[in-house]
PDB file of N, CA and C in Angstrom:
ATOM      1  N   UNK A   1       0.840  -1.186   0.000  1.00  0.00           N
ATOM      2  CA  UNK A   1       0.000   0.000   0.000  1.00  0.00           C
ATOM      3  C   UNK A   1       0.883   1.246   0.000  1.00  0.00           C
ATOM      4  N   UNK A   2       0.661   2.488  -0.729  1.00  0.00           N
ATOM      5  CA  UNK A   2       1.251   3.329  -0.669  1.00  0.00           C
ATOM      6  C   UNK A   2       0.774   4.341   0.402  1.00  0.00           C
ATOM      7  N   UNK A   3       1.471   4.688   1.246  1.00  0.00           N
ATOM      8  CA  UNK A   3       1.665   5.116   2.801  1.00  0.00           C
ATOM      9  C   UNK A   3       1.451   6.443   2.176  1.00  0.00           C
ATOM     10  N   UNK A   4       1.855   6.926   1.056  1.00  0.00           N
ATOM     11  CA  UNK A   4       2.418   8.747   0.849  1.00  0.00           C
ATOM     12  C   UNK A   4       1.193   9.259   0.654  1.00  0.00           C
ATOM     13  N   UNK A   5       0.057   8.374   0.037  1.00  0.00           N
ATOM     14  CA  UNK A   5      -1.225   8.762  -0.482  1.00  0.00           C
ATOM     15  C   UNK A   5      -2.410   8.796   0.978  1.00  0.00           C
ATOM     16  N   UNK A   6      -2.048   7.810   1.871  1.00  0.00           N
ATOM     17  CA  UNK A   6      -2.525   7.625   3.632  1.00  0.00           C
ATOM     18  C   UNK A   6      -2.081   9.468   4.474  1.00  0.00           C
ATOM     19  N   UNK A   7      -0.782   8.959   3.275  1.00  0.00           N
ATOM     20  CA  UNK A   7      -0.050  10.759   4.738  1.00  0.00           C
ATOM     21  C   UNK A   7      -0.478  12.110   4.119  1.00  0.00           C
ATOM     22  N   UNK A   8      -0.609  12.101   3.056  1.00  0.00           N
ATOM     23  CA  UNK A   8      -1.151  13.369   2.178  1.00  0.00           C
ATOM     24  C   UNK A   8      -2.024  14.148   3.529  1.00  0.00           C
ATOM     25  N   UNK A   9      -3.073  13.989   3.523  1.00  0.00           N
ATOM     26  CA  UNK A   9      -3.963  14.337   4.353  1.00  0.00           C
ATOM     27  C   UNK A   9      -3.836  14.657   5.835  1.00  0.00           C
ATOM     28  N   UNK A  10      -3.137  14.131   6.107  1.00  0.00           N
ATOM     29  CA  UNK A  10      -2.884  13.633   7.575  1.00  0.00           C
ATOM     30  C   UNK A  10      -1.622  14.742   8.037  1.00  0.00           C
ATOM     31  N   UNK A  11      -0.796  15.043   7.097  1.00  0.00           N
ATOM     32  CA  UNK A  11       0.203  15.990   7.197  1.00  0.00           C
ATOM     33  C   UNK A  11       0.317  16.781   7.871  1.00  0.00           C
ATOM     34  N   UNK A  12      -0.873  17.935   6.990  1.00  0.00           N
ATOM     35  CA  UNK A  12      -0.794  19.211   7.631  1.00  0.00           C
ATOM     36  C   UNK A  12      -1.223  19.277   8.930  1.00  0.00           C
ATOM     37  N   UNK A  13      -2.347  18.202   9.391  1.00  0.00           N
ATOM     38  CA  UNK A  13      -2.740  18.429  10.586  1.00  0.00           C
ATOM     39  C   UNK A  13      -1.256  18.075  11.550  1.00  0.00           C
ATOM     40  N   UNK A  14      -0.700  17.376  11.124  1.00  0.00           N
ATOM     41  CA  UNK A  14       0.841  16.507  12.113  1.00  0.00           C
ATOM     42  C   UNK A  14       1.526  18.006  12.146  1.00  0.00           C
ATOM     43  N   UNK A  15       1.556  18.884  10.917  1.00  0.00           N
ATOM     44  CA  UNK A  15       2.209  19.527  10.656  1.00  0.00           C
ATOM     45  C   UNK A  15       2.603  21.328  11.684  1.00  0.00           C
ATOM     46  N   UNK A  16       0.487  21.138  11.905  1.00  0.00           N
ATOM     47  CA  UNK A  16       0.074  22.395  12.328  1.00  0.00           C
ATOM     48  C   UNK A  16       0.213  22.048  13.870  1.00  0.00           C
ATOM     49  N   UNK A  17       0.322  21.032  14.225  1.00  0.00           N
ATOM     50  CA  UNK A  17       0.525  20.737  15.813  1.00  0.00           C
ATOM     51  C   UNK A  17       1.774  20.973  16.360  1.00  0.00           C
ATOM     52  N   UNK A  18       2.536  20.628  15.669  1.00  0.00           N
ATOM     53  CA  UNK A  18       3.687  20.556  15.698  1.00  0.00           C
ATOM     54  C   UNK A  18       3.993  22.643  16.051  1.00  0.00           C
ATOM     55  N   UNK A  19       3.676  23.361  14.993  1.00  0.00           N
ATOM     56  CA  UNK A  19       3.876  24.256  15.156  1.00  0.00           C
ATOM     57  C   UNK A  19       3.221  25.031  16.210  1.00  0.00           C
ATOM     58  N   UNK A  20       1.900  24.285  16.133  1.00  0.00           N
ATOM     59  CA  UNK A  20       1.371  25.080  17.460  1.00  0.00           C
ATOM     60  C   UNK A  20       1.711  25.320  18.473  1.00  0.00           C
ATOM     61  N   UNK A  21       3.180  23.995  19.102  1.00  0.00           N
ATOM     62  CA  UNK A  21       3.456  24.263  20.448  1.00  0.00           C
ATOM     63  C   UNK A  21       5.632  24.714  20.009  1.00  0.00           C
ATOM     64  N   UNK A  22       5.709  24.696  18.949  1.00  0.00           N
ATOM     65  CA  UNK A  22       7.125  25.482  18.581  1.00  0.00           C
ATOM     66  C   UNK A  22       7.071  25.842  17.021  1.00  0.00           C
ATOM     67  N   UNK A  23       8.034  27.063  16.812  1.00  0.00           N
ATOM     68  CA  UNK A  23       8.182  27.993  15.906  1.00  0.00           C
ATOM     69  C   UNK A  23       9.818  26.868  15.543  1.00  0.00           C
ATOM     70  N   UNK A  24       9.209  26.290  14.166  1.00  0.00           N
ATOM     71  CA  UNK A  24      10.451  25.472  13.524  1.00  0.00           C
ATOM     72  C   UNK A  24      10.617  25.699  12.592  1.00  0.00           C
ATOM     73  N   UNK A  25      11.738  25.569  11.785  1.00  0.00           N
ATOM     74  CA  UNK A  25      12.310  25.211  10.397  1.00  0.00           C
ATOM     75  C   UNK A  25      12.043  24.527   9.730  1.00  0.00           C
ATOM     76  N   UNK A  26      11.809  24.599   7.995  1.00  0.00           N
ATOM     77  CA  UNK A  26      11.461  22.909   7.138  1.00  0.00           C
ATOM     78  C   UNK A  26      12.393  21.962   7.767  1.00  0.00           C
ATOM     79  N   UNK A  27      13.391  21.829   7.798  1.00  0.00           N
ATOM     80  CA  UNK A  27      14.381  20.854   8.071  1.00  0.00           C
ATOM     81  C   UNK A  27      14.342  20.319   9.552  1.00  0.00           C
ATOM     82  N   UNK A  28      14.514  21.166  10.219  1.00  0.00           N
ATOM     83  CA  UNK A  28      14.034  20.698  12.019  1.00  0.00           C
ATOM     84  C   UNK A  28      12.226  20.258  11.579  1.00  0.00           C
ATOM     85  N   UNK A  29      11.522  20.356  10.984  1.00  0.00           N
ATOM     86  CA  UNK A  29      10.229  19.771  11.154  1.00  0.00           C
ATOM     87  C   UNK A  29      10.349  18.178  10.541  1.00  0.00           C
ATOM     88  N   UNK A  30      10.990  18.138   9.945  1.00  0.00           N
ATOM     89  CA  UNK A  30      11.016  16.496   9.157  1.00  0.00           C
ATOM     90  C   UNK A  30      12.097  15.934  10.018  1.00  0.00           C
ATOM     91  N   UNK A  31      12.815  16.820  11.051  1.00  0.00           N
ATOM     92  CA  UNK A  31      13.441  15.787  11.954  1.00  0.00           C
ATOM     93  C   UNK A  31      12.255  15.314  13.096  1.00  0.00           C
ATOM     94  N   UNK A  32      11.355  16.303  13.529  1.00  0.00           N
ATOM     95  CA  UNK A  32      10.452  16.207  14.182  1.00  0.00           C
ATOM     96  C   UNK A  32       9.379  15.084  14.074  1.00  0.00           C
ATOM     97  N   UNK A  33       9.110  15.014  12.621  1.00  0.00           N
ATOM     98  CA  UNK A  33       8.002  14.243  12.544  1.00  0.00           C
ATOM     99  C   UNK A  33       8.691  12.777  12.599  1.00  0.00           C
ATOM    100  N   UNK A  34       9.868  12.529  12.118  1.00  0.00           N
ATOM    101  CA  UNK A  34      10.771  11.720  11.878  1.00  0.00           C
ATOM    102  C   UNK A  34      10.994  10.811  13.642  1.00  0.00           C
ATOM    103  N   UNK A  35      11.425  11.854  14.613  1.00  0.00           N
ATOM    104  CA  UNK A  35      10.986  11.169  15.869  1.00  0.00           C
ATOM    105  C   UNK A  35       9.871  10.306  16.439  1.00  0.00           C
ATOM    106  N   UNK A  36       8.714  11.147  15.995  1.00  0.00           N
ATOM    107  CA  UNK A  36       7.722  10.686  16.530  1.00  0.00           C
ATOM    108  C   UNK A  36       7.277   9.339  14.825  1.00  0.00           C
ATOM    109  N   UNK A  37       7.982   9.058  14.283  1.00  0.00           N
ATOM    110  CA  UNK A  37       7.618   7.465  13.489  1.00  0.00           C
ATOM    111  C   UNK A  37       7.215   7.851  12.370  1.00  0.00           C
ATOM    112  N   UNK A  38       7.401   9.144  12.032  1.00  0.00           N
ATOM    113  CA  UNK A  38       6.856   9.522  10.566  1.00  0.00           C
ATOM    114  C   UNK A  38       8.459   9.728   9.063  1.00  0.00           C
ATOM    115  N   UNK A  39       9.162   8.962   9.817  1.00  0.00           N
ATOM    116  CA  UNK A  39      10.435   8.943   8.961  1.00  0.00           C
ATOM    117  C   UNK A  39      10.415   8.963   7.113  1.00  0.00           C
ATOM    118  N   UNK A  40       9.692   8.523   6.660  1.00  0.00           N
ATOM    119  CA  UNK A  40       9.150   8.270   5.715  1.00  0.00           C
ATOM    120  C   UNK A  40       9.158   9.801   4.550  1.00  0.00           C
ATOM    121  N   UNK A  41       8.804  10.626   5.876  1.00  0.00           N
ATOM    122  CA  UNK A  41       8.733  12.107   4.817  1.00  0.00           C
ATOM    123  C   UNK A  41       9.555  12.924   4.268  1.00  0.00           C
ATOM    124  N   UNK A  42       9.703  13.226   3.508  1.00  0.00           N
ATOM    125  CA  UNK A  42      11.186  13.740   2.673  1.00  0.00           C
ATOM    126  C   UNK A  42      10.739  15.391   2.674  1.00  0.00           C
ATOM    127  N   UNK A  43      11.933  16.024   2.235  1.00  0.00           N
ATOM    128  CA  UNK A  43      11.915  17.380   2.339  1.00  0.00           C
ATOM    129  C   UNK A  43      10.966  17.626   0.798  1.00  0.00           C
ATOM    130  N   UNK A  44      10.744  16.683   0.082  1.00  0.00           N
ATOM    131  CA  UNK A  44      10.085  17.029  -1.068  1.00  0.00           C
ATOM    132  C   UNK A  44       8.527  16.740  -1.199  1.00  0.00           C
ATOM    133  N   UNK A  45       8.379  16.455   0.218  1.00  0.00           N
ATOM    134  CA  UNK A  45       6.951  16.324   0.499  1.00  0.00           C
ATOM    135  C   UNK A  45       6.390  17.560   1.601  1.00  0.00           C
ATOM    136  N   UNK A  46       7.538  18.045   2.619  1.00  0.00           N
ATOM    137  CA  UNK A  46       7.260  18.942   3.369  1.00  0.00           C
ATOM    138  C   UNK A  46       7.020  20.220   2.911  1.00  0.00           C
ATOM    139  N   UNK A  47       7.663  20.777   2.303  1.00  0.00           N
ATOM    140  CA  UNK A  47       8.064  22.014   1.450  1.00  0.00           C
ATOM    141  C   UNK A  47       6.421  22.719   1.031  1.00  0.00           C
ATOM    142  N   UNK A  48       6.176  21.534  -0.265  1.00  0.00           N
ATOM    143  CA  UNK A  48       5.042  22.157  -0.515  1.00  0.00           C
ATOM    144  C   UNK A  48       3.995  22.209   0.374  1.00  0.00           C
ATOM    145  N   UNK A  49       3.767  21.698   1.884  1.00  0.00           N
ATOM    146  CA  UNK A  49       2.890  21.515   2.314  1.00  0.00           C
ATOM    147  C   UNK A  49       2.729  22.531   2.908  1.00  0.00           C
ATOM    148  N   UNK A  50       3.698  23.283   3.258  1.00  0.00           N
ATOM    149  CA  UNK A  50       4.680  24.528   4.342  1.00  0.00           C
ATOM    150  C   UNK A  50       4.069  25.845   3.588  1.00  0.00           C
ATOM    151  N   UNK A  51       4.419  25.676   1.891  1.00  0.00           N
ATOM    152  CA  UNK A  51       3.877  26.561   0.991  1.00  0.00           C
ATOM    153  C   UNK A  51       2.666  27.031   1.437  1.00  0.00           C
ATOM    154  N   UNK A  52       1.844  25.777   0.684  1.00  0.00           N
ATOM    155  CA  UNK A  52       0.074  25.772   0.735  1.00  0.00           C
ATOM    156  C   UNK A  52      -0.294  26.306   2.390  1.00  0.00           C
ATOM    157  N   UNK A  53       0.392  25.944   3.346  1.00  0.00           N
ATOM    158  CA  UNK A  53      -0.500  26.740   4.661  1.00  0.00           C
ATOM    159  C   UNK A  53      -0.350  27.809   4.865  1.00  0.00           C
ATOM    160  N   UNK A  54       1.031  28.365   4.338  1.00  0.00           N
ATOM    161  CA  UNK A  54       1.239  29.528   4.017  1.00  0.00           C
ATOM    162  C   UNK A  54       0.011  30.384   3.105  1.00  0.00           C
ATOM    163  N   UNK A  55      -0.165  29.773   2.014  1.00  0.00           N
ATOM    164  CA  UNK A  55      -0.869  30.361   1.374  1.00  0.00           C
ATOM    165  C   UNK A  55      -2.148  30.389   1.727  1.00  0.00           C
ATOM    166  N   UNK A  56      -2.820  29.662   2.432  1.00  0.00           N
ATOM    167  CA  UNK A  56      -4.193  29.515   3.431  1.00  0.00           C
ATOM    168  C   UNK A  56      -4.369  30.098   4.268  1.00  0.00           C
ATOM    169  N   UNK A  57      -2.992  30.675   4.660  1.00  0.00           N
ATOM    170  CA  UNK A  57      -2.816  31.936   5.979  1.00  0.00           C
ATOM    171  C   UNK A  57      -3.032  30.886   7.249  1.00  0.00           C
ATOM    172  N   UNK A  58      -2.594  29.765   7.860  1.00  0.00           N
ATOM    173  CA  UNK A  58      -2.568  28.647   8.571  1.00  0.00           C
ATOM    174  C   UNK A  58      -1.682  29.055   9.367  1.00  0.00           C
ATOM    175  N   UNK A  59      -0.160  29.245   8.401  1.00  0.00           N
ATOM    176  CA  UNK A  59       1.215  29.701   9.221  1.00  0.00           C
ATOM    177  C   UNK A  59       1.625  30.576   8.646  1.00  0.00           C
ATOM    178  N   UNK A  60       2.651  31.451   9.612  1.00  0.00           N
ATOM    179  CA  UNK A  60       3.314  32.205   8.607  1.00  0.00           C
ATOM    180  C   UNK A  60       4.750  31.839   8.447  1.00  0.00           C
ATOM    181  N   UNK A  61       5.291  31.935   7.613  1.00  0.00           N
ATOM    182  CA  UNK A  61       6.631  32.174   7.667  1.00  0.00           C
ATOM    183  C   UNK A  61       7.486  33.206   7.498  1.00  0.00           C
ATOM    184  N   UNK A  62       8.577  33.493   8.705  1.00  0.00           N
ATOM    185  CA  UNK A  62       9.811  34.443   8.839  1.00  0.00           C
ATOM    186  C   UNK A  62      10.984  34.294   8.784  1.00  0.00           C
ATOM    187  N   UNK A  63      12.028  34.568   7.957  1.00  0.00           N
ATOM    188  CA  UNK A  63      13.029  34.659   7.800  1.00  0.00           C
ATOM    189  C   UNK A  63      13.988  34.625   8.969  1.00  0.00           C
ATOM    190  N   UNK A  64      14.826  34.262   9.452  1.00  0.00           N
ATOM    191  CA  UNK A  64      15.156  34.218  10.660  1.00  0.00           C
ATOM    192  C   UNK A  64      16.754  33.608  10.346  1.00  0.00           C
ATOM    193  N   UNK A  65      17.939  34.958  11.322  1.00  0.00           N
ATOM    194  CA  UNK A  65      19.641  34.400  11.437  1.00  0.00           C
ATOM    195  C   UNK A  65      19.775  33.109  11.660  1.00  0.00           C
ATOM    196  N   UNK A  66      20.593  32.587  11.114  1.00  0.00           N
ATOM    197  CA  UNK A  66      20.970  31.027  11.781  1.00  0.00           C
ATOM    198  C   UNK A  66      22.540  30.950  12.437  1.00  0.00           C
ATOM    199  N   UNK A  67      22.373  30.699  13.276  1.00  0.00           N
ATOM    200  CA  UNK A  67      24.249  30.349  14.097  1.00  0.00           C
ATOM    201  C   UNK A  67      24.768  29.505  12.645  1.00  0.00           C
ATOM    202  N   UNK A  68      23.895  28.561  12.738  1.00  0.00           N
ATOM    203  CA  UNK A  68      25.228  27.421  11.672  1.00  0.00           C
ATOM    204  C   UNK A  68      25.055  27.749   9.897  1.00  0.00           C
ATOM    205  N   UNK A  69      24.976  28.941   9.850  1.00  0.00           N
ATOM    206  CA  UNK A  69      25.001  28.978   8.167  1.00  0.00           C
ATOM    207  C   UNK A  69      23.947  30.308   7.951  1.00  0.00           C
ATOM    208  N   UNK A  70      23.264  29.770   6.471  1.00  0.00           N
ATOM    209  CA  UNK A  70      22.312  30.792   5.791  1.00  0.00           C
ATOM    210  C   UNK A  70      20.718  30.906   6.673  1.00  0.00           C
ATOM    211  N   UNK A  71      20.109  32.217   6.461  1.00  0.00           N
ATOM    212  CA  UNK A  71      19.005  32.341   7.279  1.00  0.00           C
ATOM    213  C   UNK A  71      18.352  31.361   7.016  1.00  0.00           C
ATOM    214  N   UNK A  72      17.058  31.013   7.643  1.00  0.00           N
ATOM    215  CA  UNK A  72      15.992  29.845   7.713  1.00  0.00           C
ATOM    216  C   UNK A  72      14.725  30.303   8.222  1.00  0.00           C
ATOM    217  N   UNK A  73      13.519  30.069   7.281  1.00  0.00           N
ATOM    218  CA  UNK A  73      12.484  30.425   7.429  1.00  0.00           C
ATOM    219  C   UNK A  73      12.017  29.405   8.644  1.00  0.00           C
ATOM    220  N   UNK A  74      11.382  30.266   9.433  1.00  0.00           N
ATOM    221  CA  UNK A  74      10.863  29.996  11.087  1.00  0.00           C
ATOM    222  C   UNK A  74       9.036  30.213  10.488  1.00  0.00           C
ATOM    223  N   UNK A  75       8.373  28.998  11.259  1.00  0.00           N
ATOM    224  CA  UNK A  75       7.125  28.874  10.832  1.00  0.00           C
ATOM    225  C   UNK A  75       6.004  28.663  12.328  1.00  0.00           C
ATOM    226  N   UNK A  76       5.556  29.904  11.922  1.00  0.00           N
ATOM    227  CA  UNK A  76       4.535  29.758  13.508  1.00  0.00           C
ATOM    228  C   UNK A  76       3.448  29.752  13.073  1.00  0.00           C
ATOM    229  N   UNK A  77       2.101  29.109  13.728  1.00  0.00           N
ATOM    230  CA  UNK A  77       0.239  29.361  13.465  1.00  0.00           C
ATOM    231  C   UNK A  77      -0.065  30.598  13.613  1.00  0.00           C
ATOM    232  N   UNK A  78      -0.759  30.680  12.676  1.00  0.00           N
ATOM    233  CA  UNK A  78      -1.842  31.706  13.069  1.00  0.00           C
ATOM    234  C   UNK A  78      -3.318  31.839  13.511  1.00  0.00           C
ATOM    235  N   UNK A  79      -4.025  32.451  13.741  1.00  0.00           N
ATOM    236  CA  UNK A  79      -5.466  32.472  14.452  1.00  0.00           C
ATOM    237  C   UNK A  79      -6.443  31.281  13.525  1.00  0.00           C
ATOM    238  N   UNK A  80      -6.130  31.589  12.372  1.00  0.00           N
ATOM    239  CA  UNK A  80      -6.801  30.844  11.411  1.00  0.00           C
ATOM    240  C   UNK A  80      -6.288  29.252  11.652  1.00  0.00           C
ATOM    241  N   UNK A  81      -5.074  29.576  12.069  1.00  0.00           N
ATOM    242  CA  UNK A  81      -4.771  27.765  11.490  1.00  0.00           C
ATOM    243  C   UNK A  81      -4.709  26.759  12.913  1.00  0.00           C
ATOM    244  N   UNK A  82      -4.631  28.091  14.042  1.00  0.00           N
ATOM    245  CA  UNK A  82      -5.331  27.591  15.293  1.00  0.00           C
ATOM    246  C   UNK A  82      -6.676  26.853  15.040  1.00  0.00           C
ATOM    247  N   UNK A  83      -7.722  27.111  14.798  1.00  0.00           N
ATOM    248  CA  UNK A  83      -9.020  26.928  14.383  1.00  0.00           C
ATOM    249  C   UNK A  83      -9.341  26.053  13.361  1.00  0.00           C
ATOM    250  N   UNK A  84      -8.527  26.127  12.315  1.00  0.00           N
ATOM    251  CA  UNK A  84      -8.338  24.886  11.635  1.00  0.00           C
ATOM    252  C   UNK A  84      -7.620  23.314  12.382  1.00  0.00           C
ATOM    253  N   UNK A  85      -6.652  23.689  13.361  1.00  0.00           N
ATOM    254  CA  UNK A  85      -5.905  22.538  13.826  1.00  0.00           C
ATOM    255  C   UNK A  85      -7.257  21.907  14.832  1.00  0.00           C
ATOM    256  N   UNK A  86      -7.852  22.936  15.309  1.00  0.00           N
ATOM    257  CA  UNK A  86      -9.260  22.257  16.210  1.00  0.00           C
ATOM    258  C   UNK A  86     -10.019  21.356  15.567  1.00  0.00           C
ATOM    259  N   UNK A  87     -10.260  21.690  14.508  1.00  0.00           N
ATOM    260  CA  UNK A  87     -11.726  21.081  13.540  1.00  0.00           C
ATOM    261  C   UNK A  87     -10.681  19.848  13.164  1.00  0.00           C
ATOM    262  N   UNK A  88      -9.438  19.707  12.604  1.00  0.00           N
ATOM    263  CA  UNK A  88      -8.829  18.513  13.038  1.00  0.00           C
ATOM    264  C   UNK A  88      -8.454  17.691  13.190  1.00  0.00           C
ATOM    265  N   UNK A  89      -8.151  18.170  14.986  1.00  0.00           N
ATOM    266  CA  UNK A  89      -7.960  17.119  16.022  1.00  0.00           C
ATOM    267  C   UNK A  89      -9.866  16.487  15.767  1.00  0.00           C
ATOM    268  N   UNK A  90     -10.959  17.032  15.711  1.00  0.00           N
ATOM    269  CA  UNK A  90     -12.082  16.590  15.941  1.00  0.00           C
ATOM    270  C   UNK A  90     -12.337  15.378  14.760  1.00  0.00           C
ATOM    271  N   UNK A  91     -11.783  15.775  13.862  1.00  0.00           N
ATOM    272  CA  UNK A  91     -11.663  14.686  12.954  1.00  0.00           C
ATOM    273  C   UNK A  91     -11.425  13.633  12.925  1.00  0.00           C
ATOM    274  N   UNK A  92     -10.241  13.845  13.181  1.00  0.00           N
ATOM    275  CA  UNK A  92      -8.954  12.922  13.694  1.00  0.00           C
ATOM    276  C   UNK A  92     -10.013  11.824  14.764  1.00  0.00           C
ATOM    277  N   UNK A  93     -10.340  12.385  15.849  1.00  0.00           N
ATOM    278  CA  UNK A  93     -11.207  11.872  16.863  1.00  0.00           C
ATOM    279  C   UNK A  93     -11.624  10.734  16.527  1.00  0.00           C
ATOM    280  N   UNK A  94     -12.849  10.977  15.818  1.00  0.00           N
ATOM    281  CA  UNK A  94     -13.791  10.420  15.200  1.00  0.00           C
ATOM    282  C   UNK A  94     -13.216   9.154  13.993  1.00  0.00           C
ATOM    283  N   UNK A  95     -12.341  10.052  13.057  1.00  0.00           N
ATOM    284  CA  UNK A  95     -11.945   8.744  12.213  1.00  0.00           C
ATOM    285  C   UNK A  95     -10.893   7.708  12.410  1.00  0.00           C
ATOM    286  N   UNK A  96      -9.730   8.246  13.413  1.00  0.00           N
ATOM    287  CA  UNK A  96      -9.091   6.880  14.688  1.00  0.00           C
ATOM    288  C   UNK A  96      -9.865   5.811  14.956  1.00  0.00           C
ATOM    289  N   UNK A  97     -10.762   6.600  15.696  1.00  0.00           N
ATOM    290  CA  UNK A  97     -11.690   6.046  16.758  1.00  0.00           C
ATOM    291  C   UNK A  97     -12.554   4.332  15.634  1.00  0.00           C
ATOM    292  N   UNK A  98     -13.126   5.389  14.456  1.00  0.00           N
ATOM    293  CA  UNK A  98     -13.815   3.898  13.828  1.00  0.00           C
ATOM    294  C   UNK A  98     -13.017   3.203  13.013  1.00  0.00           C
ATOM    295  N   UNK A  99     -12.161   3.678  12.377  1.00  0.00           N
ATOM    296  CA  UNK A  99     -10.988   3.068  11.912  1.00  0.00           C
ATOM    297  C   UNK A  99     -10.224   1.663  13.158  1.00  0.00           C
ATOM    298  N   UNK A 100      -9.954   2.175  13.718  1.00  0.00           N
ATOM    299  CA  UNK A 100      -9.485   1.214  14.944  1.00  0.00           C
ATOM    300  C   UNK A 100     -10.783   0.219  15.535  1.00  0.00           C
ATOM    301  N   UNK A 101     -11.795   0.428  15.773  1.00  0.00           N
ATOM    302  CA  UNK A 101     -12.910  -0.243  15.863  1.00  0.00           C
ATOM    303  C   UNK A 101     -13.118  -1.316  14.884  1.00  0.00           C
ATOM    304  N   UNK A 102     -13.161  -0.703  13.846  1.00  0.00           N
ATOM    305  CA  UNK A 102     -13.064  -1.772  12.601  1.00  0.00           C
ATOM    306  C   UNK A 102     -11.920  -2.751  12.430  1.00  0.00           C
ATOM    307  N   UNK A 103     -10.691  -2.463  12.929  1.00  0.00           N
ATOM    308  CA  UNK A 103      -9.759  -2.825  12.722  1.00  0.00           C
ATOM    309  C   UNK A 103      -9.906  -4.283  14.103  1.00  0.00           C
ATOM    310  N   UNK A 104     -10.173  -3.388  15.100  1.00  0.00           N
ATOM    311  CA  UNK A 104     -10.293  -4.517  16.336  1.00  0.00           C
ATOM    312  C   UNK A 104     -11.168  -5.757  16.384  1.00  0.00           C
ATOM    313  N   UNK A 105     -12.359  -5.568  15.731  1.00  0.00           N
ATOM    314  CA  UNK A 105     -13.940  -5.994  15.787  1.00  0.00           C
ATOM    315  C   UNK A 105     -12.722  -6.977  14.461  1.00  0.00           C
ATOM    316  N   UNK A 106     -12.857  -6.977  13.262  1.00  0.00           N
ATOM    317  CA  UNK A 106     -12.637  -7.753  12.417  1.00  0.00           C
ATOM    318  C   UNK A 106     -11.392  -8.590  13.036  1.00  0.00           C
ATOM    319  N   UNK A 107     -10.489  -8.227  13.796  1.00  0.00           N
ATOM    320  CA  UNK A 107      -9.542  -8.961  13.872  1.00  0.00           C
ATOM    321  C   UNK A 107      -9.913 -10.105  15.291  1.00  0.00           C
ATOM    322  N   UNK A 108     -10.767  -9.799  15.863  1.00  0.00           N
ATOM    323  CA  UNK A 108     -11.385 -10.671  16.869  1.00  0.00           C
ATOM    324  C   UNK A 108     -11.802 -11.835  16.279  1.00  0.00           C
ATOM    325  N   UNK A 109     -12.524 -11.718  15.133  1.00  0.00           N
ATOM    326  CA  UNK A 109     -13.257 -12.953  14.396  1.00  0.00           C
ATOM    327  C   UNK A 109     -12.365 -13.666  13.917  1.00  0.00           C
TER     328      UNK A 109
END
């Protein structure tokens, strides 16, 4: 099964959480997601995703000095993408929840 077509969706929300509780870099974010078991994601999947919330007004991004080299765009939420990350987690809720149900119930039999 192709996993990239499962994560499409699932991204931005991983994406916007992430930022909600720190102001990161493309590159520190795919180490991030990479911790928590999402290794899989390449900088050529993050990028555009970083774009598009940008462009949704979700996050913004700022230019920001770096100690080890060239500046690096720093990416924080905004009000909007607060409110979007709510609706969701509510999602999320709900489609875990029967997804895993289904998953449990069939594997009992």
């Amino acid at each position: 099964m192709d996993t990239t077509q499962m994560l499409k969706g699932l991204l931005e929300g991983c994406i916007l959480k992430i930022i909600q509780k720190k102001t990161v870099y493309g590159y520190e974010m795919i180490t991030l997601l990479s911790t928590y078991g999402l290794n899989m994601v390449s900088e050529g999947s993050i990028y555009p995703i970083l774009l598009k919330l940008q462009k949704q007004q979700l996050i913004l991004g700022e230019m920001r000095p770096s100690s080890e080299g060239p500046k690096r765009k720093y990416y924080t939420l905004t009000p909007s993408g607060e409110a979007y990350l709510q609706q969701f987690e509510k999602q999320w809720t709900v489609i875990s929840t029967g997804v895993n149900n289904i998953i449990e119930k069939e594997n009992e039999g």
